[in-house]
Structure formats: C-alpha cells, structure tokens
PDB file of N, CA and C in Angstrom:
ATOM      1  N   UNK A   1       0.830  -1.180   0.000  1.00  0.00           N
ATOM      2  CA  UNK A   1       0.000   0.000   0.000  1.00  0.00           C
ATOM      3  C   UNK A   1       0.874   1.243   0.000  1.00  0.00           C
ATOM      4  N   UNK A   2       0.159   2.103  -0.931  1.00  0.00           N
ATOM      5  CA  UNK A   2       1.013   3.374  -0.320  1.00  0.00           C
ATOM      6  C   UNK A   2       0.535   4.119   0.566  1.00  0.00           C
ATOM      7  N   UNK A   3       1.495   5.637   0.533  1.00  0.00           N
ATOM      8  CA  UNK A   3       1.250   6.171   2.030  1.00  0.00           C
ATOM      9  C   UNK A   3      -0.380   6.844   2.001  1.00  0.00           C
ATOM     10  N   UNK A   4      -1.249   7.036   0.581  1.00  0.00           N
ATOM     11  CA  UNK A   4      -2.869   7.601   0.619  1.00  0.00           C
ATOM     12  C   UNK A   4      -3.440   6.218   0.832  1.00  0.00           C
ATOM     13  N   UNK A   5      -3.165   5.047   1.278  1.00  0.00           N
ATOM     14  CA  UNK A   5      -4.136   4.028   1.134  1.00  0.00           C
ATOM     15  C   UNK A   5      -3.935   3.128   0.243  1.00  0.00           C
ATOM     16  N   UNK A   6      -3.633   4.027  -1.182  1.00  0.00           N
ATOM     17  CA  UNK A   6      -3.932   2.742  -2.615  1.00  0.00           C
ATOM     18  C   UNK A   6      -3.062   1.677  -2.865  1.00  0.00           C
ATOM     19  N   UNK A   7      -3.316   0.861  -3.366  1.00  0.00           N
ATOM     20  CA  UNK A   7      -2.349  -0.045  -3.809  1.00  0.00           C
ATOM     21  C   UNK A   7      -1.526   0.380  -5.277  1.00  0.00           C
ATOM     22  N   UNK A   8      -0.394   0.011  -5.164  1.00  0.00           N
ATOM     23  CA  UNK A   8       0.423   1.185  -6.235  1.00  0.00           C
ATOM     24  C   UNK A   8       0.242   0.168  -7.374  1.00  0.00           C
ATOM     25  N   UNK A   9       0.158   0.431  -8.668  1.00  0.00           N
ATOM     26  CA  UNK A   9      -0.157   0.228  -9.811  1.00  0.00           C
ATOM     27  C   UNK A   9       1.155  -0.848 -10.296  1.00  0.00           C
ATOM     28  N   UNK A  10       0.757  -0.930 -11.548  1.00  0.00           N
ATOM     29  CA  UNK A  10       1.832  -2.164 -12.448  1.00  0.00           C
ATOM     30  C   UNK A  10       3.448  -1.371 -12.505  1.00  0.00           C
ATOM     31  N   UNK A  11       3.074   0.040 -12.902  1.00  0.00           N
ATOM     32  CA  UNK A  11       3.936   0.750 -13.410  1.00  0.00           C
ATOM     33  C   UNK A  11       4.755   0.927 -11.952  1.00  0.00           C
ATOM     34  N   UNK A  12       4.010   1.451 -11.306  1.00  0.00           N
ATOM     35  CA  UNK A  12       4.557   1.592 -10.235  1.00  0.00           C
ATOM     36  C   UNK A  12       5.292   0.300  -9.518  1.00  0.00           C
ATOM     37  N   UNK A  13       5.099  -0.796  -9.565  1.00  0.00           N
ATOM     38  CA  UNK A  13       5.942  -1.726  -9.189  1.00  0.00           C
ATOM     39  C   UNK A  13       7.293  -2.163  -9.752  1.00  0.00           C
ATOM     40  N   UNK A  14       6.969  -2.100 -11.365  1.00  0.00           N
ATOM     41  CA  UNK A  14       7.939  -2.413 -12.016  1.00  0.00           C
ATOM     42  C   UNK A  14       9.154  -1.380 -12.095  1.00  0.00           C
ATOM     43  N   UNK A  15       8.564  -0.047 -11.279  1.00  0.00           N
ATOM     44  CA  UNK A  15       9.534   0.817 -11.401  1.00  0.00           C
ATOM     45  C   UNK A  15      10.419   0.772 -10.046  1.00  0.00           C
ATOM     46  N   UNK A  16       9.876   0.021  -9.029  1.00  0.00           N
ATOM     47  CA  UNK A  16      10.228  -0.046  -8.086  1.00  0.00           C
ATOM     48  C   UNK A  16      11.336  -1.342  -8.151  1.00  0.00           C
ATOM     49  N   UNK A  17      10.813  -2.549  -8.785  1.00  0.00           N
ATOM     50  CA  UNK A  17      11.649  -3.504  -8.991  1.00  0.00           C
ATOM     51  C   UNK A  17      13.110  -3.548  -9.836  1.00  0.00           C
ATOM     52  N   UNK A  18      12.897  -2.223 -10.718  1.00  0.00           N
ATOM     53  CA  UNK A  18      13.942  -1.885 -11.355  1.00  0.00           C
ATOM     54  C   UNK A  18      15.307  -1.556 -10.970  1.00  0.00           C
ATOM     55  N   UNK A  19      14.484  -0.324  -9.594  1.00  0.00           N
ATOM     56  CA  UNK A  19      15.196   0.410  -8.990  1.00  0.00           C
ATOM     57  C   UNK A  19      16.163  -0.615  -8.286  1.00  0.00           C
ATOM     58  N   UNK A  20      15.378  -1.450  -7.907  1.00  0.00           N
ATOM     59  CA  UNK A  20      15.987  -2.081  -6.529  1.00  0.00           C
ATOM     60  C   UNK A  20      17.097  -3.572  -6.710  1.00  0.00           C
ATOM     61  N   UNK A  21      17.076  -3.291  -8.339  1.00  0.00           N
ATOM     62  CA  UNK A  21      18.177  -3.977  -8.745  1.00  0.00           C
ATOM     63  C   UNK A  21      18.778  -3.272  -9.694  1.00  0.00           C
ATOM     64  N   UNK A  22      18.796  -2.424  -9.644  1.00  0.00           N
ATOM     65  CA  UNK A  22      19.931  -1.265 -10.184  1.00  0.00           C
ATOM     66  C   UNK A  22      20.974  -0.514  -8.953  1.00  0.00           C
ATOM     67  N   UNK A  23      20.720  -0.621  -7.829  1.00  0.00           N
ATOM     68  CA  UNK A  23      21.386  -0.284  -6.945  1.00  0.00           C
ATOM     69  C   UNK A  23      22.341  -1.540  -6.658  1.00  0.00           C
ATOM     70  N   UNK A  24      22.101  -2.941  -6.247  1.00  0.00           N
ATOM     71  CA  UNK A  24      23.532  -3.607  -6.446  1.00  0.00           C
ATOM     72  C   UNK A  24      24.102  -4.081  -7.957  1.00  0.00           C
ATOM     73  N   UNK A  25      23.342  -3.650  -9.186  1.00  0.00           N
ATOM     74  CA  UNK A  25      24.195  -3.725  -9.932  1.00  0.00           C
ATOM     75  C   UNK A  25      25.302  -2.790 -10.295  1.00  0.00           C
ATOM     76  N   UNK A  26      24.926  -1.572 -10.043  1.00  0.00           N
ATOM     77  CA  UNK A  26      25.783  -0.186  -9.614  1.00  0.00           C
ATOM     78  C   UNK A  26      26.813  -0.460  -8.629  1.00  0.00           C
ATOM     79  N   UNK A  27      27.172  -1.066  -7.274  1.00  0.00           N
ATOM     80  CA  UNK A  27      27.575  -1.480  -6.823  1.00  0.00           C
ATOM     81  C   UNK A  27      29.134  -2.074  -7.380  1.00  0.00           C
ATOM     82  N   UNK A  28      28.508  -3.135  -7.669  1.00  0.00           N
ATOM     83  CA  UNK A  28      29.499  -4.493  -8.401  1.00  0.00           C
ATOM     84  C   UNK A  28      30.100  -4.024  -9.686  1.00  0.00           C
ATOM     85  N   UNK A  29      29.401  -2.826 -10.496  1.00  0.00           N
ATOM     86  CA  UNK A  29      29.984  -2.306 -11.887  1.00  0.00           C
ATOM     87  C   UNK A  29      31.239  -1.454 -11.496  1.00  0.00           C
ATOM     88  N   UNK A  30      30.649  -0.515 -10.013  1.00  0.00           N
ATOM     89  CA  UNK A  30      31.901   0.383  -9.842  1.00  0.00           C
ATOM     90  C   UNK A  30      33.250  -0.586  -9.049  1.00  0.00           C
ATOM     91  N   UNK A  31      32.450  -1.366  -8.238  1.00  0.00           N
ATOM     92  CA  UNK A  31      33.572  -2.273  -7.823  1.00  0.00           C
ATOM     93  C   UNK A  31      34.531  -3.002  -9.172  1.00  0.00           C
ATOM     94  N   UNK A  32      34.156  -3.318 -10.111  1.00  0.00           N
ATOM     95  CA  UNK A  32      34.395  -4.447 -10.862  1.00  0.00           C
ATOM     96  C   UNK A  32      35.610  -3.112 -11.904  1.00  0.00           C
ATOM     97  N   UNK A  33      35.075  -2.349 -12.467  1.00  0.00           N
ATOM     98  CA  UNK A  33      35.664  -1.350 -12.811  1.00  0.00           C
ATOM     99  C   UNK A  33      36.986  -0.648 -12.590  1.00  0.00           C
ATOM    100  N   UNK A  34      36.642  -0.052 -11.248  1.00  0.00           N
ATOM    101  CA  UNK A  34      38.009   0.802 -10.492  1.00  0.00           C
ATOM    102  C   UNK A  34      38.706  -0.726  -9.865  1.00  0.00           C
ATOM    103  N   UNK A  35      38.092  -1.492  -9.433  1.00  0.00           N
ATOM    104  CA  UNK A  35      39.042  -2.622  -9.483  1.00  0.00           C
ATOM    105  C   UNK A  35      39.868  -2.771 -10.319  1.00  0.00           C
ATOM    106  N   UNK A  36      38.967  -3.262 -11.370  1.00  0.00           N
ATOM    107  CA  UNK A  36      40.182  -3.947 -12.718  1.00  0.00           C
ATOM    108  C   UNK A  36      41.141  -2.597 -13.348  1.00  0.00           C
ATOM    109  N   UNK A  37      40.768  -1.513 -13.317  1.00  0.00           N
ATOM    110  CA  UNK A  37      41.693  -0.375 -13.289  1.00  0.00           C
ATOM    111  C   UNK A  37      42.736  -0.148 -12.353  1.00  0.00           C
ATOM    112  N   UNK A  38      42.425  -0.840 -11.168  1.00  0.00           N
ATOM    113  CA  UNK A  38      43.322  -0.787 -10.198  1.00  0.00           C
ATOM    114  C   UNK A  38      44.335  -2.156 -10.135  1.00  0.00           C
ATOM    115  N   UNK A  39      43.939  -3.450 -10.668  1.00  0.00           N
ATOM    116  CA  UNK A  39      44.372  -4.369 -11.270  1.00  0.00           C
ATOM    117  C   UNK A  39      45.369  -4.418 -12.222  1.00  0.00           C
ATOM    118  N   UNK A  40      45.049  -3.506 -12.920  1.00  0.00           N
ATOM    119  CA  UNK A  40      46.048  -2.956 -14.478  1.00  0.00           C
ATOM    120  C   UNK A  40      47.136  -2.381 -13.527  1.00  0.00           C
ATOM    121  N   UNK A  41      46.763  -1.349 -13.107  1.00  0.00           N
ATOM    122  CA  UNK A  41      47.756  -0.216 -12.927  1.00  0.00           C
ATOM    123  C   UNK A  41      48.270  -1.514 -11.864  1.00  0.00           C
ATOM    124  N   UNK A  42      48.562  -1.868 -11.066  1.00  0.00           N
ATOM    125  CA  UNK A  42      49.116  -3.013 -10.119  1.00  0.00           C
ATOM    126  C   UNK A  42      50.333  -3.877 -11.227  1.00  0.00           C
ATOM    127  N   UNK A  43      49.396  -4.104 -11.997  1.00  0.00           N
ATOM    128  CA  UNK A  43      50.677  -4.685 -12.702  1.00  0.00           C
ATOM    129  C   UNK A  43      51.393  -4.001 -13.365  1.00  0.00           C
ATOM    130  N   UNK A  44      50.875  -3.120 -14.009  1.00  0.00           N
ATOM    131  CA  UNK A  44      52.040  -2.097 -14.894  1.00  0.00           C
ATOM    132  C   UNK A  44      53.343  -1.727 -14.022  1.00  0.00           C
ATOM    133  N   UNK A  45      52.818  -0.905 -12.925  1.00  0.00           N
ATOM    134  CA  UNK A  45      53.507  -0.439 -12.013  1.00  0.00           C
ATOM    135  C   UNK A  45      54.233  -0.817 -10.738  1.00  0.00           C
ATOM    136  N   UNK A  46      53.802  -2.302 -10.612  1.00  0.00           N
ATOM    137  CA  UNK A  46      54.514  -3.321  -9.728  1.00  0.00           C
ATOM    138  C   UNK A  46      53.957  -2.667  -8.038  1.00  0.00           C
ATOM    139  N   UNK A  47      53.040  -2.527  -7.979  1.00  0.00           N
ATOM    140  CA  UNK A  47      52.320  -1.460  -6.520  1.00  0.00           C
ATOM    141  C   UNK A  47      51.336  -2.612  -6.002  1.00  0.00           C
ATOM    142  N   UNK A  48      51.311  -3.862  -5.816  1.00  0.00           N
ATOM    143  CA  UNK A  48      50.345  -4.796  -5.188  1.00  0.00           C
ATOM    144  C   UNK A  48      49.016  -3.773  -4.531  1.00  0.00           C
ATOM    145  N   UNK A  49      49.431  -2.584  -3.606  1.00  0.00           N
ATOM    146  CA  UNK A  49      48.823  -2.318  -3.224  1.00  0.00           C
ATOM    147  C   UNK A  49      47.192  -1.076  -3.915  1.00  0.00           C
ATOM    148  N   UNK A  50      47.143  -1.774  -5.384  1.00  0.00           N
ATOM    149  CA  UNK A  50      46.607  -0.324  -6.209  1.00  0.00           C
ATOM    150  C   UNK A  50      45.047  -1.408  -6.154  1.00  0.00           C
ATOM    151  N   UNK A  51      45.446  -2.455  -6.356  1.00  0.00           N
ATOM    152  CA  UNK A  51      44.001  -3.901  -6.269  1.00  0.00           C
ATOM    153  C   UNK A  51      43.194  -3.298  -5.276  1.00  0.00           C
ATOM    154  N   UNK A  52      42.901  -3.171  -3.924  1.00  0.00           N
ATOM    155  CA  UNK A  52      42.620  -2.855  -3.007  1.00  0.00           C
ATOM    156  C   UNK A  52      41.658  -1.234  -3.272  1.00  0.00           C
ATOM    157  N   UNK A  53      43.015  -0.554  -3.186  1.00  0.00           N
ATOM    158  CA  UNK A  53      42.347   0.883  -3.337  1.00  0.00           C
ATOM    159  C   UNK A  53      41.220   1.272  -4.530  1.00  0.00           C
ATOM    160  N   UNK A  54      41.864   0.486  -5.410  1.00  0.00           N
ATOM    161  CA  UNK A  54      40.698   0.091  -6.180  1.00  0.00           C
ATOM    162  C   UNK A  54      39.697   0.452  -6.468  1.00  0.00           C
ATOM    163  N   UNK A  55      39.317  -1.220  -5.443  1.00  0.00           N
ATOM    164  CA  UNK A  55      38.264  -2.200  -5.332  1.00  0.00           C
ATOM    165  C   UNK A  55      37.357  -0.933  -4.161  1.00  0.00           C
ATOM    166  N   UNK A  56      38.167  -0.346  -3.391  1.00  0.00           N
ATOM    167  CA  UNK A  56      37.534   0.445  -2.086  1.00  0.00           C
ATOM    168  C   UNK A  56      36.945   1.818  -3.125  1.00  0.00           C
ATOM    169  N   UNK A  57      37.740   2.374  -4.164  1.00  0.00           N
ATOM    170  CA  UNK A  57      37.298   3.496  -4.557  1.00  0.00           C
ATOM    171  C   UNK A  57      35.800   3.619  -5.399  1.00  0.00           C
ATOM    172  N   UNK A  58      36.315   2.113  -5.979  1.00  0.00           N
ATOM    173  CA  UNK A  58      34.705   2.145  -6.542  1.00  0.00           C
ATOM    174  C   UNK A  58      33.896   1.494  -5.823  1.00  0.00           C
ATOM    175  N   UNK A  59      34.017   0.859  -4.997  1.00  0.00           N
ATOM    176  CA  UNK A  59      32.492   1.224  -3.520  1.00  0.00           C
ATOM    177  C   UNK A  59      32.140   2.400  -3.466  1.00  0.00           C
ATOM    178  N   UNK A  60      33.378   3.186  -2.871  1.00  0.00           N
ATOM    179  CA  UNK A  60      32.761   4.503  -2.316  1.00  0.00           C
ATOM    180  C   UNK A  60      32.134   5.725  -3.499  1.00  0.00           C
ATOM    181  N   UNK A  61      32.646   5.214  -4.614  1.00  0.00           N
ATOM    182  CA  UNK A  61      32.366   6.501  -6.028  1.00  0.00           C
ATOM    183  C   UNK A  61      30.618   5.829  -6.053  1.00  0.00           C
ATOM    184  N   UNK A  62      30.201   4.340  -6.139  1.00  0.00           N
ATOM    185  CA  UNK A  62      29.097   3.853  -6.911  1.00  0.00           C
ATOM    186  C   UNK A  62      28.071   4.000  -5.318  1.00  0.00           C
ATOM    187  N   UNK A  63      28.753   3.675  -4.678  1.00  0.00           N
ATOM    188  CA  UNK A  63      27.799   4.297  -2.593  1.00  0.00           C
ATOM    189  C   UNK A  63      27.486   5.740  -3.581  1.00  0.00           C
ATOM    190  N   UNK A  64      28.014   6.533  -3.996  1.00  0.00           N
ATOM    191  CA  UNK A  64      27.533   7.703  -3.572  1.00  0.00           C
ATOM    192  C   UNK A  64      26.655   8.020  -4.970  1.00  0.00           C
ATOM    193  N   UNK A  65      27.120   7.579  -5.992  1.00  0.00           N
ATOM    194  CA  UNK A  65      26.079   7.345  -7.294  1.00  0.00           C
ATOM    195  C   UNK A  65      24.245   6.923  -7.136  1.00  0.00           C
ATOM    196  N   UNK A  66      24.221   5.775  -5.850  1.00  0.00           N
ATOM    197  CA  UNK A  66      23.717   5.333  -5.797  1.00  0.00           C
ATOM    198  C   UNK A  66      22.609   6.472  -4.822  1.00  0.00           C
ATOM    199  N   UNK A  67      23.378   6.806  -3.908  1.00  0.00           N
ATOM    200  CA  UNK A  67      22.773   7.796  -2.767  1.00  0.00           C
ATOM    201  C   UNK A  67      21.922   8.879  -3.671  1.00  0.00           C
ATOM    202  N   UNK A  68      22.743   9.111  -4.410  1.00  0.00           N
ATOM    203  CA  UNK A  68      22.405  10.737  -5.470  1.00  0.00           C
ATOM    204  C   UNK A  68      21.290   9.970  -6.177  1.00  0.00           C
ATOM    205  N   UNK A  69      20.911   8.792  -6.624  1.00  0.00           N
ATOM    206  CA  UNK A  69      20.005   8.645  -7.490  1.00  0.00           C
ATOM    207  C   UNK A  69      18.496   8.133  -6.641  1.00  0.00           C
ATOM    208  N   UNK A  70      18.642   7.536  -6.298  1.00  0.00           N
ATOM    209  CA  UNK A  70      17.823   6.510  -4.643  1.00  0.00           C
ATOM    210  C   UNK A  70      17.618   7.429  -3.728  1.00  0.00           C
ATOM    211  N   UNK A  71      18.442   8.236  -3.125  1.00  0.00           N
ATOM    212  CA  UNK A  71      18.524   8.207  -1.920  1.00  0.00           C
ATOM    213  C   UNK A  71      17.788   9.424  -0.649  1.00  0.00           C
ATOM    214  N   UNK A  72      17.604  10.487  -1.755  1.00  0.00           N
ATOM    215  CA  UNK A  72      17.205  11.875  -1.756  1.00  0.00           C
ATOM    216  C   UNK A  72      15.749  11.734  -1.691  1.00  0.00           C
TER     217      UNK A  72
END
C-alpha cells in the first residue's frame, strides 16, 4: 500500500523492482571497474597495493552514485 491508502499500480511496481536492482548492480559495476583499473595499474607499475584501493574506490564513487540517485 502506499502512504494515501492505494495499492500502487503495475507501473509503479515495475519501477520499483527496477530500482531495486539497479542499486547492487551499480555497486558491483563500480567495484568491478576501479578494481580492474586498479588491477592494471598493479601490474604495470609493480604497486600490489593499487588492487585494493581500487576495489575500495569504486564502492565509495558507486555508494555515492547510488545515494544521489535513490537516496534523496
């Protein structure tokens, strides 16, 4: 139900179901991404430690993608 009572429509669900798997696919794209960018540069540059920072930067870039689109 929504918050007047009604029960929310087709559209309205499917827009909801969309949403709500677009937020961990956003997730895993920015992870998967600044990872494997951080993967590259690891090997180019012999820095083990670039995998990691990564993997952490695109959490925190696609967290906040996600906030800005969802979250407001």
């Amino acid at each position: 139900m929504t918050g007047d009572g009604r029960q929310p429509s087709e559209a309205e669900n499917r827009k909801f179901a969309n949403d709500m798997s677009a937020a961990p696919a956003t997730l895993l794209g920015g992870m998967l991404v600044y990872g494997g960018a951080g993967w590259l540069l690891a090997r180019w540059l012999h820095v083990p430690a670039l995998l990691p920072i990564g993997l952490v930067f695109g959490l925190v870039f696609a967290s906040y993608l996600v906030y800005a689109r969802y979250g407001r």
